[in-house]
C-alpha atoms as a PDB file:
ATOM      1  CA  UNK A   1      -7.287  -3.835  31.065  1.00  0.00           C
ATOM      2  CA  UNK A   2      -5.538  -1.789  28.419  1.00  0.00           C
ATOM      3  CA  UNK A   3      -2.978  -3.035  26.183  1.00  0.00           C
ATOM      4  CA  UNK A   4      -0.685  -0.011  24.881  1.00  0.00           C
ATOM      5  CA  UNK A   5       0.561  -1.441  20.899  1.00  0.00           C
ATOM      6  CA  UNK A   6       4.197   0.414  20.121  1.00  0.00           C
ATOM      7  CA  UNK A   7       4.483   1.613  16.351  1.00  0.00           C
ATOM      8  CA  UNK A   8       6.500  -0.738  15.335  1.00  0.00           C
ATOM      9  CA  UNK A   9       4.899  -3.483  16.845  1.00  0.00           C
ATOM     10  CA  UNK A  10       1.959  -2.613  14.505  1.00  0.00           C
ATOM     11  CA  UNK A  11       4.286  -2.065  11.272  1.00  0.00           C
ATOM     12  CA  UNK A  12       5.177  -6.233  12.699  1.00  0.00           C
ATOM     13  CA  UNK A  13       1.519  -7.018  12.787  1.00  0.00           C
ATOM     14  CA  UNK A  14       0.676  -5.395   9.378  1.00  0.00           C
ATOM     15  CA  UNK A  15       3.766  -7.335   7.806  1.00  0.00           C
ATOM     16  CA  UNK A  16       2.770 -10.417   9.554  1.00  0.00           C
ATOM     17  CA  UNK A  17      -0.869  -9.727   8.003  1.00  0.00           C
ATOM     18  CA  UNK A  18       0.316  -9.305   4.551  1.00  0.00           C
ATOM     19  CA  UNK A  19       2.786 -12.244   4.641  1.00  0.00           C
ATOM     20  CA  UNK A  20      -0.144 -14.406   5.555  1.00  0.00           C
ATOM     21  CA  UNK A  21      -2.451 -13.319   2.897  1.00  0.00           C
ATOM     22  CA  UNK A  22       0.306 -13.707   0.381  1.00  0.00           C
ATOM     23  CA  UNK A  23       0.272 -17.502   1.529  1.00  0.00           C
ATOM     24  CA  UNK A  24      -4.157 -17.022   0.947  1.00  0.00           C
ATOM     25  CA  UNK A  25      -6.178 -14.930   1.200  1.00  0.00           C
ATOM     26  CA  UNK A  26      -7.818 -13.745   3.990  1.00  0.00           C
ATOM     27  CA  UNK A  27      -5.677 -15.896   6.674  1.00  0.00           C
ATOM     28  CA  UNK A  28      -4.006 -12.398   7.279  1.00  0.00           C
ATOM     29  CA  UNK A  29      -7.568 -11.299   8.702  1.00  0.00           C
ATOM     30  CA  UNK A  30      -7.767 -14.335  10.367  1.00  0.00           C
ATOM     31  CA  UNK A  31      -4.416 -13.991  12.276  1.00  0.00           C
ATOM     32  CA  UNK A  32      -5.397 -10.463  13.354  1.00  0.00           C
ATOM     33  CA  UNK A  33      -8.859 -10.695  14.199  1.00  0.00           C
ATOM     34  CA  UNK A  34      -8.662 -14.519  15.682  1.00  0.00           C
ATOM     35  CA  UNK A  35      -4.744 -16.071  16.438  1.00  0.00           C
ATOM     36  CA  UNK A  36      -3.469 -12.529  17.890  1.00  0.00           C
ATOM     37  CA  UNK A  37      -5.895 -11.695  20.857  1.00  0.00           C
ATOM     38  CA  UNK A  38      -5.641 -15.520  22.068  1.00  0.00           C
ATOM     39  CA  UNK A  39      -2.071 -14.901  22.501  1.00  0.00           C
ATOM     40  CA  UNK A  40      -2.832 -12.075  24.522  1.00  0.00           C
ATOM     41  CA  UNK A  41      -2.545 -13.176  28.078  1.00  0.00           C
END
């Protein structure tokens, strides 16, 4: 299956990413690599 990622669904995901690793660091990896493709359905 191929999942098609809009622009500014990625500018989200990179803002998401950053907010996360503001909280520490390296959970922003961790919601990318780890949290996001489980939501995936």
């Amino acid at each position: 299956m191929k999942i098609r990622v809009l622009r500014t669904a990625m500018d989200d995901l990179a803002a998401g990413r950053l907010f996360y690793d503001k909280q520490q660091e390296g959970v922003g990896d961790y919601f990318l690599i780890v949290c996001l493709p489980k939501s995936i359905h």
